[in-house]
C-alpha atoms as a PDB file:
ATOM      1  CA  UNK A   1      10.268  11.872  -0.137  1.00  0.00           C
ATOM      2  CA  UNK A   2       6.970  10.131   0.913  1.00  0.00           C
ATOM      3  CA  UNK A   3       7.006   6.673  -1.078  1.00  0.00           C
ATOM      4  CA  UNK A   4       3.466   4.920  -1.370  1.00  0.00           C
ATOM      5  CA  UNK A   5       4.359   1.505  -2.873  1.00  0.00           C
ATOM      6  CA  UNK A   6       0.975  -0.383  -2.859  1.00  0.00           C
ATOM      7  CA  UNK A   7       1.056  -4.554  -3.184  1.00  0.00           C
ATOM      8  CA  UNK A   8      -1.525  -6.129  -3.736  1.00  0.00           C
ATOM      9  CA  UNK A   9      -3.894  -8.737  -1.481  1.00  0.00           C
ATOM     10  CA  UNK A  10      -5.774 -11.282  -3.558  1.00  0.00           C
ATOM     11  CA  UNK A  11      -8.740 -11.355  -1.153  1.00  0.00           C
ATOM     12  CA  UNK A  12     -10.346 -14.321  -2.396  1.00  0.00           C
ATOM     13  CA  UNK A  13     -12.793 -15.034   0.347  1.00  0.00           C
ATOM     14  CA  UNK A  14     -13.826 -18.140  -0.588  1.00  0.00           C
ATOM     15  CA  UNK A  15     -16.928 -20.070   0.655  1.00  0.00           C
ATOM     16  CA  UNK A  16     -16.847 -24.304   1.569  1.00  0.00           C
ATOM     17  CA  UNK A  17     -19.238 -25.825  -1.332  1.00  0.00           C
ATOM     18  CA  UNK A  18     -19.314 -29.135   0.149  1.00  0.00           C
ATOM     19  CA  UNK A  19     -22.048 -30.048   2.190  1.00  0.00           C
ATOM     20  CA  UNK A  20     -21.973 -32.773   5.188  1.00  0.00           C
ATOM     21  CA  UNK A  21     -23.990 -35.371   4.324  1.00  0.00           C
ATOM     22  CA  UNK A  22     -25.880 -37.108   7.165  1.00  0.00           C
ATOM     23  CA  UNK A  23     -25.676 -40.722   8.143  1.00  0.00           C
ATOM     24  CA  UNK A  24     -28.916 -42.628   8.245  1.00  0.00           C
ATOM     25  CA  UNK A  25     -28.366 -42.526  11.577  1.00  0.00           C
ATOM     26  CA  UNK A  26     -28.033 -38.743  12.089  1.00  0.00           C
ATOM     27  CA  UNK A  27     -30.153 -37.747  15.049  1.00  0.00           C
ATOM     28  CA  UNK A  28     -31.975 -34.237  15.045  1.00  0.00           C
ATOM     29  CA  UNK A  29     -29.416 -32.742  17.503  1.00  0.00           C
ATOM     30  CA  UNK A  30     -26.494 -33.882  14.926  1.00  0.00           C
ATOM     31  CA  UNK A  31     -28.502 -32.005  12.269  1.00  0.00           C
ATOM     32  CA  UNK A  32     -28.409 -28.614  14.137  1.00  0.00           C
ATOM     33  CA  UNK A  33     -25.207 -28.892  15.692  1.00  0.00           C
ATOM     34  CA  UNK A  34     -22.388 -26.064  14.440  1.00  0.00           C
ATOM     35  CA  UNK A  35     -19.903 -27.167  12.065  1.00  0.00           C
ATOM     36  CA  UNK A  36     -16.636 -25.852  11.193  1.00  0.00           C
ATOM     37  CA  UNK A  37     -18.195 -24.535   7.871  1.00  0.00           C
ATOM     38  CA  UNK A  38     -20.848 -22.528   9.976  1.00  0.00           C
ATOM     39  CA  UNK A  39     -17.464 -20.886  11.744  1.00  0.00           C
ATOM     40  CA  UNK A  40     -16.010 -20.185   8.375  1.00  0.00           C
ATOM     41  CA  UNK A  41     -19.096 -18.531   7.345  1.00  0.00           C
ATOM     42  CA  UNK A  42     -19.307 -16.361  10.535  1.00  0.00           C
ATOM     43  CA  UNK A  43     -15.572 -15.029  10.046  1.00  0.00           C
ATOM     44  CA  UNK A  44     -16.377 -14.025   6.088  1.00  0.00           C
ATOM     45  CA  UNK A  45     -19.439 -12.160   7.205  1.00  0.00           C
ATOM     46  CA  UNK A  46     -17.127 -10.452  10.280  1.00  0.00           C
ATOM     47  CA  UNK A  47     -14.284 -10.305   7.478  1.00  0.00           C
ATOM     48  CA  UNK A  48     -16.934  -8.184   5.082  1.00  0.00           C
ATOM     49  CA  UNK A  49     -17.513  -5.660   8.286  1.00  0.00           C
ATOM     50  CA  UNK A  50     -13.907  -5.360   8.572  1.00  0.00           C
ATOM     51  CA  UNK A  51     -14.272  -6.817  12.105  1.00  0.00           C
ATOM     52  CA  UNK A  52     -10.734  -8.721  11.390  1.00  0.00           C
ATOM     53  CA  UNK A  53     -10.613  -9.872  15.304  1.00  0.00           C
ATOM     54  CA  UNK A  54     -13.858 -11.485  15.700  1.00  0.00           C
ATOM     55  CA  UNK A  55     -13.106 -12.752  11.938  1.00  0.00           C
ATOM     56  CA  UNK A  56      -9.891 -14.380  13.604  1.00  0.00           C
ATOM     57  CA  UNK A  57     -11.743 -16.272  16.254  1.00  0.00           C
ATOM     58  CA  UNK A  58     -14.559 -17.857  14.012  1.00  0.00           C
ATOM     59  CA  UNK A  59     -11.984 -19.280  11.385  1.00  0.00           C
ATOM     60  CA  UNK A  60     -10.129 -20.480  14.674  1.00  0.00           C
ATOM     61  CA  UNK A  61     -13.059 -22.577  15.527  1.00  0.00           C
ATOM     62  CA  UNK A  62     -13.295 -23.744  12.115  1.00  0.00           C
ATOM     63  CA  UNK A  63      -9.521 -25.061  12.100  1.00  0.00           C
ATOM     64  CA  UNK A  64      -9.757 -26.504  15.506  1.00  0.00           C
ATOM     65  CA  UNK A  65     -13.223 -28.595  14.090  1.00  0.00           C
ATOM     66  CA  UNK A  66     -11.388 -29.322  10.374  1.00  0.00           C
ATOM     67  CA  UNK A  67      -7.384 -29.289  10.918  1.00  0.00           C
ATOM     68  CA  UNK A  68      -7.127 -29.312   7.043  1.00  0.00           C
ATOM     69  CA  UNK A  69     -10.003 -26.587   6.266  1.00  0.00           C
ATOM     70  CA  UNK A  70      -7.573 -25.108   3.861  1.00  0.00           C
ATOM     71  CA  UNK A  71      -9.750 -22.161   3.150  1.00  0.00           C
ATOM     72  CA  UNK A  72      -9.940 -21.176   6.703  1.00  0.00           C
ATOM     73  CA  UNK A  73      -6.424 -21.008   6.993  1.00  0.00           C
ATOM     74  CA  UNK A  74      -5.993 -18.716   3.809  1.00  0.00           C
ATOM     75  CA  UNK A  75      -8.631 -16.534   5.163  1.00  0.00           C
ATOM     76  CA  UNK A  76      -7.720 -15.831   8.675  1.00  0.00           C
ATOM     77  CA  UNK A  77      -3.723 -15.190   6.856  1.00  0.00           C
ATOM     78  CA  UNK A  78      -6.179 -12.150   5.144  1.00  0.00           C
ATOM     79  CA  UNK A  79      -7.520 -11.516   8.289  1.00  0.00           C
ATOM     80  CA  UNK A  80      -4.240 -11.429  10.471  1.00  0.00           C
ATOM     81  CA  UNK A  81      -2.616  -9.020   7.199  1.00  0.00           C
ATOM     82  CA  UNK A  82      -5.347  -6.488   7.964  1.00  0.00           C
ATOM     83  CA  UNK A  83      -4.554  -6.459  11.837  1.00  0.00           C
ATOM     84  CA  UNK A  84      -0.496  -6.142  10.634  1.00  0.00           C
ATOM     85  CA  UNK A  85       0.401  -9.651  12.754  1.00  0.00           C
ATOM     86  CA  UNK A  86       2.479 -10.828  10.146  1.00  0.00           C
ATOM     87  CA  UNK A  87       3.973 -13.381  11.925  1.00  0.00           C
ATOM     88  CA  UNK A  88       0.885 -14.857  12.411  1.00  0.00           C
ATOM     89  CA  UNK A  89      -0.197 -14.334   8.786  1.00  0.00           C
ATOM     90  CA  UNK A  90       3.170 -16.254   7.447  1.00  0.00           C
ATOM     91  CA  UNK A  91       2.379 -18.966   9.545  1.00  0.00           C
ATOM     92  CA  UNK A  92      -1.092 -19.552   8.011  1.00  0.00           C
ATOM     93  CA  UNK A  93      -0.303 -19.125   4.554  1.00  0.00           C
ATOM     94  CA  UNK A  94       2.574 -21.975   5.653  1.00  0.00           C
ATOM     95  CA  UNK A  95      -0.170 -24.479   6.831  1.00  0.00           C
ATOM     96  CA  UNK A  96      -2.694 -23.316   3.746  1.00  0.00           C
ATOM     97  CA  UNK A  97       0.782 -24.955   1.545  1.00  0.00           C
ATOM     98  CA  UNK A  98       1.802 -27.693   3.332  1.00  0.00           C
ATOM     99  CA  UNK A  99      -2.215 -28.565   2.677  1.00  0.00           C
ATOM    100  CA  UNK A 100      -2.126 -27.436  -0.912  1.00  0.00           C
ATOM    101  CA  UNK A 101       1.628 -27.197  -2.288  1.00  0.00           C
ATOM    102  CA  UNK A 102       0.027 -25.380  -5.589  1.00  0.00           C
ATOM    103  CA  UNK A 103      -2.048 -22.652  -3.944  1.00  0.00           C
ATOM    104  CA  UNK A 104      -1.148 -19.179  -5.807  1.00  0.00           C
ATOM    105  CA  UNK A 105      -2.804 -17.277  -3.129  1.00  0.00           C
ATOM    106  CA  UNK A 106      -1.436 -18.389  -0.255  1.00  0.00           C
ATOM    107  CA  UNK A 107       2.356 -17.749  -1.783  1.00  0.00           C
ATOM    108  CA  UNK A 108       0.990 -14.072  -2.695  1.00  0.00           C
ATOM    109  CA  UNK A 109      -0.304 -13.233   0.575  1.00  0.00           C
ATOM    110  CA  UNK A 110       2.408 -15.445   2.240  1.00  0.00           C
ATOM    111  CA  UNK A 111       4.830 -12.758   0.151  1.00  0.00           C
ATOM    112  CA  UNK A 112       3.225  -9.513   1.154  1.00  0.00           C
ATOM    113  CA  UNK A 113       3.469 -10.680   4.923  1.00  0.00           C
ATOM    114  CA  UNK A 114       7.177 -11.248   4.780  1.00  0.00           C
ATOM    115  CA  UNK A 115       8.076  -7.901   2.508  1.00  0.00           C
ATOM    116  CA  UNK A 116       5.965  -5.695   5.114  1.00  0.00           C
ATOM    117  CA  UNK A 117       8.204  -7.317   7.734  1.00  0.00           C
ATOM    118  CA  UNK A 118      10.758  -6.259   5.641  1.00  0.00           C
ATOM    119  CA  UNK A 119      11.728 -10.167   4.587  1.00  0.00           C
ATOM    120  CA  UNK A 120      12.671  -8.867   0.770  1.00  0.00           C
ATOM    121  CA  UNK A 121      14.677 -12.430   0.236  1.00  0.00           C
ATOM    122  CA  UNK A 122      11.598 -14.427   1.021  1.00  0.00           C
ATOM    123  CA  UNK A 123       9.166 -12.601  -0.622  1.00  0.00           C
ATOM    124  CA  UNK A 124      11.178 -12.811  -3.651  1.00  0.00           C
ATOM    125  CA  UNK A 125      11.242 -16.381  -3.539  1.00  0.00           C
ATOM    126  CA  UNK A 126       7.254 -16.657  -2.458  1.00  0.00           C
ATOM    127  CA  UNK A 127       6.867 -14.649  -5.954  1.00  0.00           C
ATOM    128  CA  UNK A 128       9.166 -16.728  -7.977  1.00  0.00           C
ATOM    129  CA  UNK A 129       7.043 -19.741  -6.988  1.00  0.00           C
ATOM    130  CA  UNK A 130       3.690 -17.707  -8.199  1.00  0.00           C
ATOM    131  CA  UNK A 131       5.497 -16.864 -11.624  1.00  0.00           C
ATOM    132  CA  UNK A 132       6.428 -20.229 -11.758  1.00  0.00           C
ATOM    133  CA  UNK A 133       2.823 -22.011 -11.007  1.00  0.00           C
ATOM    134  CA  UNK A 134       0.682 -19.173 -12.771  1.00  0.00           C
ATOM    135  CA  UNK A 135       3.246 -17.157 -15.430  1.00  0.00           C
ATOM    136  CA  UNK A 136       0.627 -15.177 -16.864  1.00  0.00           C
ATOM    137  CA  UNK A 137      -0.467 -13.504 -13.237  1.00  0.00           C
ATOM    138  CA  UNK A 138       0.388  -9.904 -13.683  1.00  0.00           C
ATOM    139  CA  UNK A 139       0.046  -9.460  -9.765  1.00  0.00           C
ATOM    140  CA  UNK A 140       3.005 -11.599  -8.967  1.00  0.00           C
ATOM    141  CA  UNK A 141       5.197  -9.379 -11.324  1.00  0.00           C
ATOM    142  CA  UNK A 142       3.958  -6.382 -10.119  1.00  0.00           C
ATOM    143  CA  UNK A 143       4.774  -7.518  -6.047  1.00  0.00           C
ATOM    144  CA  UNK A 144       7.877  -9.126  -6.747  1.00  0.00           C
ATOM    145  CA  UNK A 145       8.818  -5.682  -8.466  1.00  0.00           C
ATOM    146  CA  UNK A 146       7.845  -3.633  -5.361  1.00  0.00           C
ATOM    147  CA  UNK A 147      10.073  -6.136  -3.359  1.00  0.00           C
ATOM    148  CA  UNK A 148      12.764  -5.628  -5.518  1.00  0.00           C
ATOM    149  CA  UNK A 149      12.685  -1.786  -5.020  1.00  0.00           C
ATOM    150  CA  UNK A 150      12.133  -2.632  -1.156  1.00  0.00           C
ATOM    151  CA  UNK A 151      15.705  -4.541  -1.619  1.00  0.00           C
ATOM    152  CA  UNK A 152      17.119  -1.549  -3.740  1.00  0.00           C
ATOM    153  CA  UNK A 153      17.222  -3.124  -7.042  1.00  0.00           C
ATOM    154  CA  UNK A 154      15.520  -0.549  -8.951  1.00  0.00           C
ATOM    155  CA  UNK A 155      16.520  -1.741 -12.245  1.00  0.00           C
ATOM    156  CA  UNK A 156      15.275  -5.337 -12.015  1.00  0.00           C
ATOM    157  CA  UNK A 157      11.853  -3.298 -10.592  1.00  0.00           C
ATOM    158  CA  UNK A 158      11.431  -2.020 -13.872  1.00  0.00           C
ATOM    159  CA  UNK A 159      11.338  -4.904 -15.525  1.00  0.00           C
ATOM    160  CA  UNK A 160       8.910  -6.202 -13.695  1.00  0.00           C
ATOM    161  CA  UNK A 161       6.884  -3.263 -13.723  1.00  0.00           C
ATOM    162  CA  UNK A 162       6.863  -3.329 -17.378  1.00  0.00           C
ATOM    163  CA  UNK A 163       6.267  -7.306 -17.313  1.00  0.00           C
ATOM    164  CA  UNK A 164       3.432  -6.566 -14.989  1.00  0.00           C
ATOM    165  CA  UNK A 165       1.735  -4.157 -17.716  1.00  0.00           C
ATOM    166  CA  UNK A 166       1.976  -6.041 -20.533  1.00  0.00           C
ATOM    167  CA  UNK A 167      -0.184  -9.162 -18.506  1.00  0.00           C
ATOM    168  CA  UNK A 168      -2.531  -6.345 -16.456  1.00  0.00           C
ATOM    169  CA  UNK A 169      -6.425  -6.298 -18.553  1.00  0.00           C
ATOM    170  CA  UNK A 170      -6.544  -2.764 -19.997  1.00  0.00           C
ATOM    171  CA  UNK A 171      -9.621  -1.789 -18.078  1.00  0.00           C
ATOM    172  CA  UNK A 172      -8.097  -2.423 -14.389  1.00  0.00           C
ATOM    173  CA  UNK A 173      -7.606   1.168 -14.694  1.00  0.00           C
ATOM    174  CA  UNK A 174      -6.802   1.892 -11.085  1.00  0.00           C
ATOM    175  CA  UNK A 175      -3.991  -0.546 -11.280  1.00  0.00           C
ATOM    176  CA  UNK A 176      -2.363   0.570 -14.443  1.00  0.00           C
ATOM    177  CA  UNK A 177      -2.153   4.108 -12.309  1.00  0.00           C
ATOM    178  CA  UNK A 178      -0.092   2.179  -9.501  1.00  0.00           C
ATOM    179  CA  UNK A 179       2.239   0.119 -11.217  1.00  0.00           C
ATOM    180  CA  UNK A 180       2.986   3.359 -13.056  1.00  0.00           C
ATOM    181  CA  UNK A 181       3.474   5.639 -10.052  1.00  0.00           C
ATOM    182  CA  UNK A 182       5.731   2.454  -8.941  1.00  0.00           C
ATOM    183  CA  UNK A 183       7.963   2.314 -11.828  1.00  0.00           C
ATOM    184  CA  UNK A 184       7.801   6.000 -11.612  1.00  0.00           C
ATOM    185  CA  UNK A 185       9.762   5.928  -8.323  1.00  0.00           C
ATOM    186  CA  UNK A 186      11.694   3.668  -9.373  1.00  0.00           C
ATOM    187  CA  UNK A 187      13.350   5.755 -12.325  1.00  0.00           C
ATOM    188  CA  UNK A 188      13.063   8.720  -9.673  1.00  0.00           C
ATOM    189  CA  UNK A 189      16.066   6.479  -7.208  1.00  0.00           C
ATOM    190  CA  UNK A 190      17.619   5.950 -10.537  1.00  0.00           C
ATOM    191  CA  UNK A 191      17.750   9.940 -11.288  1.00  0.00           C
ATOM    192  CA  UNK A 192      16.150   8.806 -14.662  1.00  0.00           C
ATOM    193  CA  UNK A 193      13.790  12.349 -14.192  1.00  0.00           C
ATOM    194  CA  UNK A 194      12.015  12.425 -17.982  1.00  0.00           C
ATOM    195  CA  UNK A 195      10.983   8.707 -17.198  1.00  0.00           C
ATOM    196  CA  UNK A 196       9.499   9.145 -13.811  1.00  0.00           C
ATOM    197  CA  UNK A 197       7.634  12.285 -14.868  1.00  0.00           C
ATOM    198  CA  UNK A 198       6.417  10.440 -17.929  1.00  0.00           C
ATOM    199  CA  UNK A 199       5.479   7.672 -15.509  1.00  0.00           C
ATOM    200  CA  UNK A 200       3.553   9.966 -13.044  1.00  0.00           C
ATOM    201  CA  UNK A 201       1.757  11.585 -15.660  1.00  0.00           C
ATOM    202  CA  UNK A 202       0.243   8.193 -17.098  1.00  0.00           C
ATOM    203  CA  UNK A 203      -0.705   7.459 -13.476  1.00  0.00           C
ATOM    204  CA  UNK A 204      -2.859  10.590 -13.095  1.00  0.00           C
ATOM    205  CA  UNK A 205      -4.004   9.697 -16.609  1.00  0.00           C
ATOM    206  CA  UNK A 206      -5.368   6.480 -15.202  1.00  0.00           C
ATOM    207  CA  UNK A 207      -6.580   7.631 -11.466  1.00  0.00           C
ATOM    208  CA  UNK A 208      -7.044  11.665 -11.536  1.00  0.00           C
ATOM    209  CA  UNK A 209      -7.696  11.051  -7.937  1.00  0.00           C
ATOM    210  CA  UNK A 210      -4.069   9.596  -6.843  1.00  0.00           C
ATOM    211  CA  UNK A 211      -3.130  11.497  -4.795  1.00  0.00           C
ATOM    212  CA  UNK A 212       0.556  10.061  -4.842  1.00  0.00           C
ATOM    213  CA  UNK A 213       1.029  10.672  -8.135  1.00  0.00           C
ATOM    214  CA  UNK A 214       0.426  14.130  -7.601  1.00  0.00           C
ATOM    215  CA  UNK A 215       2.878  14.220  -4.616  1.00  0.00           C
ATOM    216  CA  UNK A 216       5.325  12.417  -6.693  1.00  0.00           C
ATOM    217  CA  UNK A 217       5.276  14.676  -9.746  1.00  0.00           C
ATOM    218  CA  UNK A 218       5.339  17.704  -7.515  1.00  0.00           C
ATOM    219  CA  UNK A 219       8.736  16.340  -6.151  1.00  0.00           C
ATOM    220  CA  UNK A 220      10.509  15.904  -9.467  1.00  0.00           C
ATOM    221  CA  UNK A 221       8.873  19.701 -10.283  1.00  0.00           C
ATOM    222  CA  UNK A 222      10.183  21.198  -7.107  1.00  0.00           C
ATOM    223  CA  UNK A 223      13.693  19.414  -7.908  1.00  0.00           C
ATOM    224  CA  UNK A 224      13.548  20.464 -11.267  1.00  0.00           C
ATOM    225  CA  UNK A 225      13.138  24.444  -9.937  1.00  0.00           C
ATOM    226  CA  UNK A 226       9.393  24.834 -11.825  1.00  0.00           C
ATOM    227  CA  UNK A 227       7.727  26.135  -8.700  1.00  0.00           C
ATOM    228  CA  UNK A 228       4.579  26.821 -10.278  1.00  0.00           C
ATOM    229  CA  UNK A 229       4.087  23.079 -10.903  1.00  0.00           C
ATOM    230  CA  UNK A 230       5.235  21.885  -7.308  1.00  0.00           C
ATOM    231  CA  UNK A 231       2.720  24.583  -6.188  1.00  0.00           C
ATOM    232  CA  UNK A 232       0.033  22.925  -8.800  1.00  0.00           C
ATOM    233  CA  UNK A 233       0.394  19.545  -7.815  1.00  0.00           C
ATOM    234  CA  UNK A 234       0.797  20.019  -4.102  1.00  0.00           C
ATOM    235  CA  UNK A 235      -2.456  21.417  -3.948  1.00  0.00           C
ATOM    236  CA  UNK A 236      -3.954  18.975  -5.835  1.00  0.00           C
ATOM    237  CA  UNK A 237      -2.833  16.394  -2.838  1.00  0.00           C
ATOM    238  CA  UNK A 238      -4.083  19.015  -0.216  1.00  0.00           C
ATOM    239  CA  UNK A 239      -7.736  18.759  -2.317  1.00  0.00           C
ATOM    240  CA  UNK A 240      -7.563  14.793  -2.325  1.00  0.00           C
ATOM    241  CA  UNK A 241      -6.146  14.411   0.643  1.00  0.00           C
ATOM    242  CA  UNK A 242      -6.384  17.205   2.916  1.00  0.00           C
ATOM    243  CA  UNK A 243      -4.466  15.679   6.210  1.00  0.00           C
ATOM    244  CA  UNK A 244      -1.240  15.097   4.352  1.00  0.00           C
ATOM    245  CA  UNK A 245       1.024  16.875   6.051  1.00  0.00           C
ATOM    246  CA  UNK A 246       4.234  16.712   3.687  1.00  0.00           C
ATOM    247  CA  UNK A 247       2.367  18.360   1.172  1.00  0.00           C
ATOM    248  CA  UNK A 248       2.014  21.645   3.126  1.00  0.00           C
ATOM    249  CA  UNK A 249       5.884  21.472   3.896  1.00  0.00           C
ATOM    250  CA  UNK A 250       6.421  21.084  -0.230  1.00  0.00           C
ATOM    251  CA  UNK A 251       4.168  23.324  -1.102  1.00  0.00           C
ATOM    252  CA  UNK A 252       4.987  25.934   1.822  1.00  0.00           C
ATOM    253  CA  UNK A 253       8.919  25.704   0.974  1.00  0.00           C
ATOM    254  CA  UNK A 254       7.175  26.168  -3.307  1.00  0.00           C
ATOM    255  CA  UNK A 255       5.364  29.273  -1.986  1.00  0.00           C
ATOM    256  CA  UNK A 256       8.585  30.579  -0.554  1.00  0.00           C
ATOM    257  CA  UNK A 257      10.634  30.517  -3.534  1.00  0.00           C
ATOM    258  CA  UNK A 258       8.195  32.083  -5.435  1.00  0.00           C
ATOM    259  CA  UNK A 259       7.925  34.856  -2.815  1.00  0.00           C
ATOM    260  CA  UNK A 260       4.699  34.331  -1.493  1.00  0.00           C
ATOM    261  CA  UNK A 261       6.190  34.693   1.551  1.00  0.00           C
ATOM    262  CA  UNK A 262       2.698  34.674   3.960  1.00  0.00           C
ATOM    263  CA  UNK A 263       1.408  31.434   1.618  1.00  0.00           C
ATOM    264  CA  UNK A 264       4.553  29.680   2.971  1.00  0.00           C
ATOM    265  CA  UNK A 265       3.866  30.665   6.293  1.00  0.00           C
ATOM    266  CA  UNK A 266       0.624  29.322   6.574  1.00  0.00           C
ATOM    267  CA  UNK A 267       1.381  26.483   4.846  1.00  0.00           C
ATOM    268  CA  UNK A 268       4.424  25.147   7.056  1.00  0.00           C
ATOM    269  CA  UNK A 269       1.752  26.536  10.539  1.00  0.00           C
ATOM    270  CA  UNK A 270      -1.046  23.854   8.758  1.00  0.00           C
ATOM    271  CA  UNK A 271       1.778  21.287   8.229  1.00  0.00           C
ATOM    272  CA  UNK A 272       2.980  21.447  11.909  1.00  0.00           C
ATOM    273  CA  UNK A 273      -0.647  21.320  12.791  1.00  0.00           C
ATOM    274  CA  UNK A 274      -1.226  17.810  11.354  1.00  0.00           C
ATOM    275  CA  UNK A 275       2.321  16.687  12.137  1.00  0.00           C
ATOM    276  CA  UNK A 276       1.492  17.361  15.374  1.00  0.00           C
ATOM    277  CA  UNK A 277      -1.920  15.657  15.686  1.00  0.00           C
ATOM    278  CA  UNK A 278      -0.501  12.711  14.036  1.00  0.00           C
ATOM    279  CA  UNK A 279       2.049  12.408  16.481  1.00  0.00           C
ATOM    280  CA  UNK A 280       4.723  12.564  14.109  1.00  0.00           C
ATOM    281  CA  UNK A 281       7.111  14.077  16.821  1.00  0.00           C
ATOM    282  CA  UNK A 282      10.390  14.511  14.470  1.00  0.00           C
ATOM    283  CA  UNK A 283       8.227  15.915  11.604  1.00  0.00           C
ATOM    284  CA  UNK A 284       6.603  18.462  13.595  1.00  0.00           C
ATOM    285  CA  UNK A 285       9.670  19.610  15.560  1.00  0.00           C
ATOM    286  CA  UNK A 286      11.623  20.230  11.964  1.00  0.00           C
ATOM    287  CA  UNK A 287       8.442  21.860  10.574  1.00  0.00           C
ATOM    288  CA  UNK A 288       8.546  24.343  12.913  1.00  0.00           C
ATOM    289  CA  UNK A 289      12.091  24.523  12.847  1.00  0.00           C
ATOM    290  CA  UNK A 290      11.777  25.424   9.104  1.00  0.00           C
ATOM    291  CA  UNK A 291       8.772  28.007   9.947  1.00  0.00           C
ATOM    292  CA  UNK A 292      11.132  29.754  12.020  1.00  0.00           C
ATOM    293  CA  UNK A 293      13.964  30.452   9.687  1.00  0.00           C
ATOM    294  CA  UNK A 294      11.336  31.430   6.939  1.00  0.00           C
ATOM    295  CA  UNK A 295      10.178  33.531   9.293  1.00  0.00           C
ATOM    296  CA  UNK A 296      13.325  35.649  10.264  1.00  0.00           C
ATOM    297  CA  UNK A 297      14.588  35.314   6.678  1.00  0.00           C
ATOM    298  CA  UNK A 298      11.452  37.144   5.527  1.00  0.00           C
ATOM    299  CA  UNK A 299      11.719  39.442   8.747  1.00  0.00           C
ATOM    300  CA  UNK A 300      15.685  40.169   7.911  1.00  0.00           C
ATOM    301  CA  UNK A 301      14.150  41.343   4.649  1.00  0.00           C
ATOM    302  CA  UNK A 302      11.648  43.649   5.819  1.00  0.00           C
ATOM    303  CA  UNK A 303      14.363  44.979   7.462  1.00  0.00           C
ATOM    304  CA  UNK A 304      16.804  45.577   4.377  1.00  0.00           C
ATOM    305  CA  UNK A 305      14.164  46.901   2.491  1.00  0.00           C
ATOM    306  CA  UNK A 306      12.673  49.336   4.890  1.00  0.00           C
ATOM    307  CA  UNK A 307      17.069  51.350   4.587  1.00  0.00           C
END
């Protein structure tokens, strides 16, 4: 099964507000010349075209002009997250607290860097330093849950799933849908089924176009033998999301055991398709794998029933 745990990046791009003041003495040339706020400035505007590299460079300039230009720091961590160098990242959210021992942020982002590198430990203990600076943030409940189900702890998860949603503001809809789908998996590792269903039903509730939730749901309908709801919810992920290749596979291996034996075929032929443009070697050699034994089985039965 697919999982789609989602954590959160406070991207707080925040501008300098204080101004250099000129010396009496300032000459015109001073006046003009580049400062390391003009840098910072030039990497948000690259950081708002999603131009993360060029981003990079200008709040480089910026440090190497202001060695304490906090802000900078914090933002190229952002920047460096979006580009996956999460070494890098760590390492600036580091500097952004040895600056500022009390910057929420910077232990957030510094978190999601080290649980993508699969650090579960030390993003634990970045988000028990957020809980214990800003106890009301809902996001640092909701990551350190997601770590927690990184580590396998599905049952302290919950609880901070359910933390998480009683400090979330009611109208961050979109939200509410993922720490649901979240808890949702997590009661699906704990083979609590009624619970994750439940839980995948109030996150299509909140975002009728997740298409995880669907996926998810589908799962705990296939397992569950009610093919006609796997089939229902697959396709809903095929019409949000039309390149997701698992999806055919579910919904192709639904289509079977219903009998609708040429549905499955051409499902698990569209799944290899994409497996196989997305380079997802293994995938694509077991889809088609699969689409042969369907594909004798249903021939062995032709057979039988043609006696």
């Amino acid at each position: 099964m697919t999982y789609f745990w989602r954590l959160i990046i406070s991207f707080m791009i925040v501008f300098v507000c204080a101004f250099l003041a000129p010396s009496a003495n300032s000459s015109l040339l001073a006046e003009t010349q580049i400062t390391a706020r003009d840098f910072f400035k030039l990497g948000v505007n690259e950081m708002h075209k999603d131009s993360y590299q060029k981003a990079i460079e200008n709040f480089s300039l910026a440090i190497q002009m202001q060695s304490d230009f906090i802000v900078a720091y914090s933002n190229r961590c952002l920047a460096y997250l979006q580009i996956q160098d999460y070494h890098q990242a760590i390492a600036d959210c580091t500097q952004a607290l040895n600056l500022a021992p009390d910057n929420v942020e910077a232990y957030l982002n510094r978190g999601l860097a080290q649980y993508r590198k699969g650090n579960y430990l030390d993003a634990l203990a970045d988000y028990n330093q957020v809980i214990a600076l800003k106890p009301d943030d809902f996001r640092a409940y909701y990551n350190r849950g997601i770590a927690l189900a990184g580590d396998g702890n599905y049952s302290q998860a919950i609880i901070d799933y359910n933390q998480a949603l009683t400090k979330i503001p009611p109208t961050n809809t979109l939200l509410l849908a993922d720490i649901y789908n979240d808890r949702g998996l997590a009661y699906f590792k704990l083979q609590n089924m009624e619970a994750a269903m439940n839980d995948f039903h109030l996150a299509i509730h909140f975002n009728p176009d997740d298409d995880r939730a669907y996926f998810n749901r589908g799962c705990i309908c296939g397992r569950s033998g009610d093919n006609f709801g796997a089939m229902r919810d697959f396709s809903q992920v095929i019409k949000l999301n039309p390149s997701n290749a698992q999806a055919y596979v579910n919904r192709g291996i639904a289509n079977y055991n219903l009998g609708y034996y040429q549905r499955a075929i051409s499902d698990l032929q569209k799944a290899s398709e994409y497996f196989g443009q997305q380079k997802q070697i293994i995938a694509y050699k077991r889809t088609l794998d699969l689409l042969k034994t369907v594909q004798q089985e249903i021939s062995s039965a032709w057979e039988i029933a043609s006696l």
